[in-house]
N, C-alpha and C. Protein backbone atom coordinates (compact mmCIF):
# COMPACT_ATOMS: atom_id res chain seq x y z
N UNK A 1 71.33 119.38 74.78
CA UNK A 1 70.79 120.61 75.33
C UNK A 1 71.53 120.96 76.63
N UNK A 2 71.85 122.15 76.92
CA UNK A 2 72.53 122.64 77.93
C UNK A 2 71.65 122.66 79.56
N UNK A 3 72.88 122.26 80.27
CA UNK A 3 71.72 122.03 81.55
C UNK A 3 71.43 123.76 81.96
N UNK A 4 70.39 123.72 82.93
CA UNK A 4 69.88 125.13 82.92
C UNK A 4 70.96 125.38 84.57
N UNK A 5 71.09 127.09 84.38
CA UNK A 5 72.10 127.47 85.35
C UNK A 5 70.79 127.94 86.45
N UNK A 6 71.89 127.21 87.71
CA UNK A 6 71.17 127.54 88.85
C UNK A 6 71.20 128.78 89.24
N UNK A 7 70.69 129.71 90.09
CA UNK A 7 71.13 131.09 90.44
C UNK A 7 70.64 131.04 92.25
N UNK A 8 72.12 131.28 92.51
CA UNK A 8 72.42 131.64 93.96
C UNK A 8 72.37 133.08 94.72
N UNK A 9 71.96 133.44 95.46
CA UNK A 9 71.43 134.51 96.18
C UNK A 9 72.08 134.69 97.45
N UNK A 10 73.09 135.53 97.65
CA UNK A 10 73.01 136.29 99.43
C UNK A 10 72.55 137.20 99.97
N UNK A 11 71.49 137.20 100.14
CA UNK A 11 70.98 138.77 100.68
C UNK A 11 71.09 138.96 102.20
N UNK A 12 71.03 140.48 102.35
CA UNK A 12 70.75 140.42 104.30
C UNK A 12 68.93 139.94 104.34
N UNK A 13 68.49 139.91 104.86
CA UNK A 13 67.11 140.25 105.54
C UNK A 13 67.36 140.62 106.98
N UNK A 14 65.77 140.68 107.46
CA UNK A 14 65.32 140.76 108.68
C UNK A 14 66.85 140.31 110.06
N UNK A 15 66.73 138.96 109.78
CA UNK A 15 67.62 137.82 111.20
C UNK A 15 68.80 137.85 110.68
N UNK A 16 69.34 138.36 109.71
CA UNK A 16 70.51 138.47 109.15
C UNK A 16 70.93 138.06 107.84
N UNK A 17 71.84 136.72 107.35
CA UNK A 17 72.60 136.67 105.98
C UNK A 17 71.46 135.64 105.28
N UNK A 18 71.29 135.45 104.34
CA UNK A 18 70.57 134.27 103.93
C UNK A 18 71.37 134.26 102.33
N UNK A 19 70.89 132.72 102.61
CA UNK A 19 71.02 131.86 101.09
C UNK A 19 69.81 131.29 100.28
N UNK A 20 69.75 132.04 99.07
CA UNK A 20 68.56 131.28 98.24
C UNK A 20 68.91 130.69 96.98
N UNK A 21 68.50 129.73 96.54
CA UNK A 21 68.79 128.68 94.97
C UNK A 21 67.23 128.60 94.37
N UNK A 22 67.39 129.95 93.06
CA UNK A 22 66.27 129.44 92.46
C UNK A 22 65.01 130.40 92.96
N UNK A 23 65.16 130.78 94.06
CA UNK A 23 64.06 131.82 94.78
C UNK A 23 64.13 130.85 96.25
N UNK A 24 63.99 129.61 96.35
CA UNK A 24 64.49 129.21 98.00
C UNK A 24 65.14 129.21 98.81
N UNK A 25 64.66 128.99 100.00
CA UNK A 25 66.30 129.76 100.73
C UNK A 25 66.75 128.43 101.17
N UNK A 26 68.05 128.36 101.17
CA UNK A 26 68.51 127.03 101.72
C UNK A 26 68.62 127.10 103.36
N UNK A 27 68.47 125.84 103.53
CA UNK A 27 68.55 125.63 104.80
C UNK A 27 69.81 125.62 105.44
N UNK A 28 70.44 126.01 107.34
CA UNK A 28 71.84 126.52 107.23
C UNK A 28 71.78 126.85 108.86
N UNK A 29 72.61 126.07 109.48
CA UNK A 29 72.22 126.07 110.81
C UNK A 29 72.09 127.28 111.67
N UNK A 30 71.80 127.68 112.43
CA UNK A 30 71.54 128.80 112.97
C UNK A 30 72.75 129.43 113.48
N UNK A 31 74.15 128.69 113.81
CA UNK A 31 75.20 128.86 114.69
C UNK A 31 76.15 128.54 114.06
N UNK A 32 76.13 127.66 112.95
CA UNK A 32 77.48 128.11 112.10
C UNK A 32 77.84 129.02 111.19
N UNK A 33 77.04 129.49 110.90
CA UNK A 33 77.73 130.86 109.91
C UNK A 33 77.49 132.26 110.62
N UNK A 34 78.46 132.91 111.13
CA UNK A 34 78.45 133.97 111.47
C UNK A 34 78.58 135.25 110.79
N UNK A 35 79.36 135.25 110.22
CA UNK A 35 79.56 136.74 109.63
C UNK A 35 79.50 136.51 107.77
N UNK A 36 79.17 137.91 107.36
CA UNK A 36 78.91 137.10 105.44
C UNK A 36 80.00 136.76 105.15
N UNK A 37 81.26 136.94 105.52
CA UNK A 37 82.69 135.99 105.22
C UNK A 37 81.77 134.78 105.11
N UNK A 38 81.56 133.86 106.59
CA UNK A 38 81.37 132.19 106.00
C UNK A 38 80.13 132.28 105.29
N UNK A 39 79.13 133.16 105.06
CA UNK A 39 78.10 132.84 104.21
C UNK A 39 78.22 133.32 103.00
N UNK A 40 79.67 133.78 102.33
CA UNK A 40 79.87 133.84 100.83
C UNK A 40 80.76 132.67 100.80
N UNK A 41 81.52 131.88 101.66
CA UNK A 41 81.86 130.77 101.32
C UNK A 41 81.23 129.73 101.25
N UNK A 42 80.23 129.68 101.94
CA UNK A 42 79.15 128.29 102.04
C UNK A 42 78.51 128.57 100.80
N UNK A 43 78.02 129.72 100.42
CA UNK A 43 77.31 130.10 99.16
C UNK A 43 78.06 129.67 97.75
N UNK A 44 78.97 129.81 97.88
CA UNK A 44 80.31 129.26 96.69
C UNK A 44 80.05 128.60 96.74
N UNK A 45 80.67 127.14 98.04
CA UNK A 45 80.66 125.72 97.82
C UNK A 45 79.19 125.31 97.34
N UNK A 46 77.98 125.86 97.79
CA UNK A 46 76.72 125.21 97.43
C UNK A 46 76.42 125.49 95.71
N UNK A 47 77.07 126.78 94.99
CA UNK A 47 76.91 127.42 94.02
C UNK A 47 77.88 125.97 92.74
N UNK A 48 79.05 125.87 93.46
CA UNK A 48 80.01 125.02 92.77
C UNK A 48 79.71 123.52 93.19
N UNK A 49 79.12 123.29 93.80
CA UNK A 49 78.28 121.65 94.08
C UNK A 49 77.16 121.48 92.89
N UNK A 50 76.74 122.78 91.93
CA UNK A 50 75.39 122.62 91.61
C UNK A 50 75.65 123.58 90.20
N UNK A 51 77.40 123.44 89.60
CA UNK A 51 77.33 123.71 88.36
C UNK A 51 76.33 123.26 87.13
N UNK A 52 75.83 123.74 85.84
CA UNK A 52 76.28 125.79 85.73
C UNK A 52 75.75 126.73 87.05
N UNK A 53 76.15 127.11 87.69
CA UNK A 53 75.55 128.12 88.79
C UNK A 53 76.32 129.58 88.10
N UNK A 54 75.51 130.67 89.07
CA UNK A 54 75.86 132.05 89.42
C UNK A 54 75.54 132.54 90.71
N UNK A 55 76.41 132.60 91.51
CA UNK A 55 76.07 132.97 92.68
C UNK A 55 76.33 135.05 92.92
N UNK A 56 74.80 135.35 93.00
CA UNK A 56 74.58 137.23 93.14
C UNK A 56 74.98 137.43 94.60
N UNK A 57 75.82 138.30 95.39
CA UNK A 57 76.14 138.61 96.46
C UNK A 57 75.74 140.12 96.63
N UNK A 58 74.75 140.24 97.45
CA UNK A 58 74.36 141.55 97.86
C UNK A 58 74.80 142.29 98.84
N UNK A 59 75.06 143.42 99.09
CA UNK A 59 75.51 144.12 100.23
C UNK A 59 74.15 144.27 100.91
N UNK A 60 74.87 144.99 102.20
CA UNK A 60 73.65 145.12 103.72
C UNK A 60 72.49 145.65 102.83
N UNK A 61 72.33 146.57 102.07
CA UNK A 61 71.40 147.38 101.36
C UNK A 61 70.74 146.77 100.31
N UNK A 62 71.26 145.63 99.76
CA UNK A 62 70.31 145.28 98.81
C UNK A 62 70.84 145.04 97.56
N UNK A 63 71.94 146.07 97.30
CA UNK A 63 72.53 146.11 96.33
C UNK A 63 73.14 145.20 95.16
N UNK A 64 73.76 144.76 94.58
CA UNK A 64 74.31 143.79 93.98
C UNK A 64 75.48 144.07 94.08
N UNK A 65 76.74 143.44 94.99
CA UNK A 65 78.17 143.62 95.12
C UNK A 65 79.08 143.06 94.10
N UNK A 66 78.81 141.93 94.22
CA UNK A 66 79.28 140.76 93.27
C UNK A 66 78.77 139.83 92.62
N UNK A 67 79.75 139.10 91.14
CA UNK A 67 78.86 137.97 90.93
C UNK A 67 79.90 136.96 90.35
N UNK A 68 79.75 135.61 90.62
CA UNK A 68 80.33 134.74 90.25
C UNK A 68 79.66 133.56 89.50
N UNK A 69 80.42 133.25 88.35
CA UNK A 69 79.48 132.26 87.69
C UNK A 69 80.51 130.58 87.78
N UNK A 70 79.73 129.59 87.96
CA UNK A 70 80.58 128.62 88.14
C UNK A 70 80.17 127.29 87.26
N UNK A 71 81.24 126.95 85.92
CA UNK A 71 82.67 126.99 86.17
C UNK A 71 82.77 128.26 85.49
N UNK A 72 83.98 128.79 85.98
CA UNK A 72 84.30 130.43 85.28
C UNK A 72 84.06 129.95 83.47
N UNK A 73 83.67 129.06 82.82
CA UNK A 73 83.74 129.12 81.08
C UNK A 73 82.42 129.36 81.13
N UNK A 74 81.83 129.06 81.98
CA UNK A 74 80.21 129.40 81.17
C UNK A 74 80.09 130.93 81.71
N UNK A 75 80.11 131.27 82.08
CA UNK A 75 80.14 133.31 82.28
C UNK A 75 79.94 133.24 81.22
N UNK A 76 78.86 134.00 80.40
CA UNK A 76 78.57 134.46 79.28
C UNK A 76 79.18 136.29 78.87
N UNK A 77 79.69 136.09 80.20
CA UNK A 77 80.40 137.94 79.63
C UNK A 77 81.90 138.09 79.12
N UNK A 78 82.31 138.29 78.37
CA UNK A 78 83.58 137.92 78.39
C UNK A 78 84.81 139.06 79.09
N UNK A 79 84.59 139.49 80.14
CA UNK A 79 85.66 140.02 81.16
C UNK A 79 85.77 139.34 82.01
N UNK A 80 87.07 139.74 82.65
CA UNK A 80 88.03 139.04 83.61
C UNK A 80 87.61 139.04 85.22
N UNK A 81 86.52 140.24 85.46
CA UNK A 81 85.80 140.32 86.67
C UNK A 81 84.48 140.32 87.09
């Protein structure tokens, strides 16, 4: 049986960038991640520590910007982006 895929989250809120796995938010020191540059990279590495993952990247608004599934074979869509 296939292990079940985790699903990773960046949203803004309120205090700024956050990370959630699953609906929780991970924990993430207050002073190292500054801008969503390092919090779509920390979000990767935590997303690719915890294959099958998909990590959803939202813009300031809410939106859905991007999405990455990790390892790229399990993406169930078959395009290139």
């Amino acid at each position: 049986m296939p292990k079940k895929r985790k699903i990773f989250r960046l949203m803004r809120d309120r205090k700024g960038w956050t990370i959630t796995c699953d609906g929780r938010q991970l924990s993430v020191e207050p002073y190292t991640l500054k801008t969503k540059s390092d919090y779509v990279t920390y979000a990767s590495y935590c997303a690719r520590q915890h294959e099958p993952s998909q990590l959803i990247i939202h813009d300031s608004k809410g939106r859905i910007q991007e999405e990455r599934t990790y390892p790229r074979s399990s993406d169930p869509h078959e395009s290139k982006g």
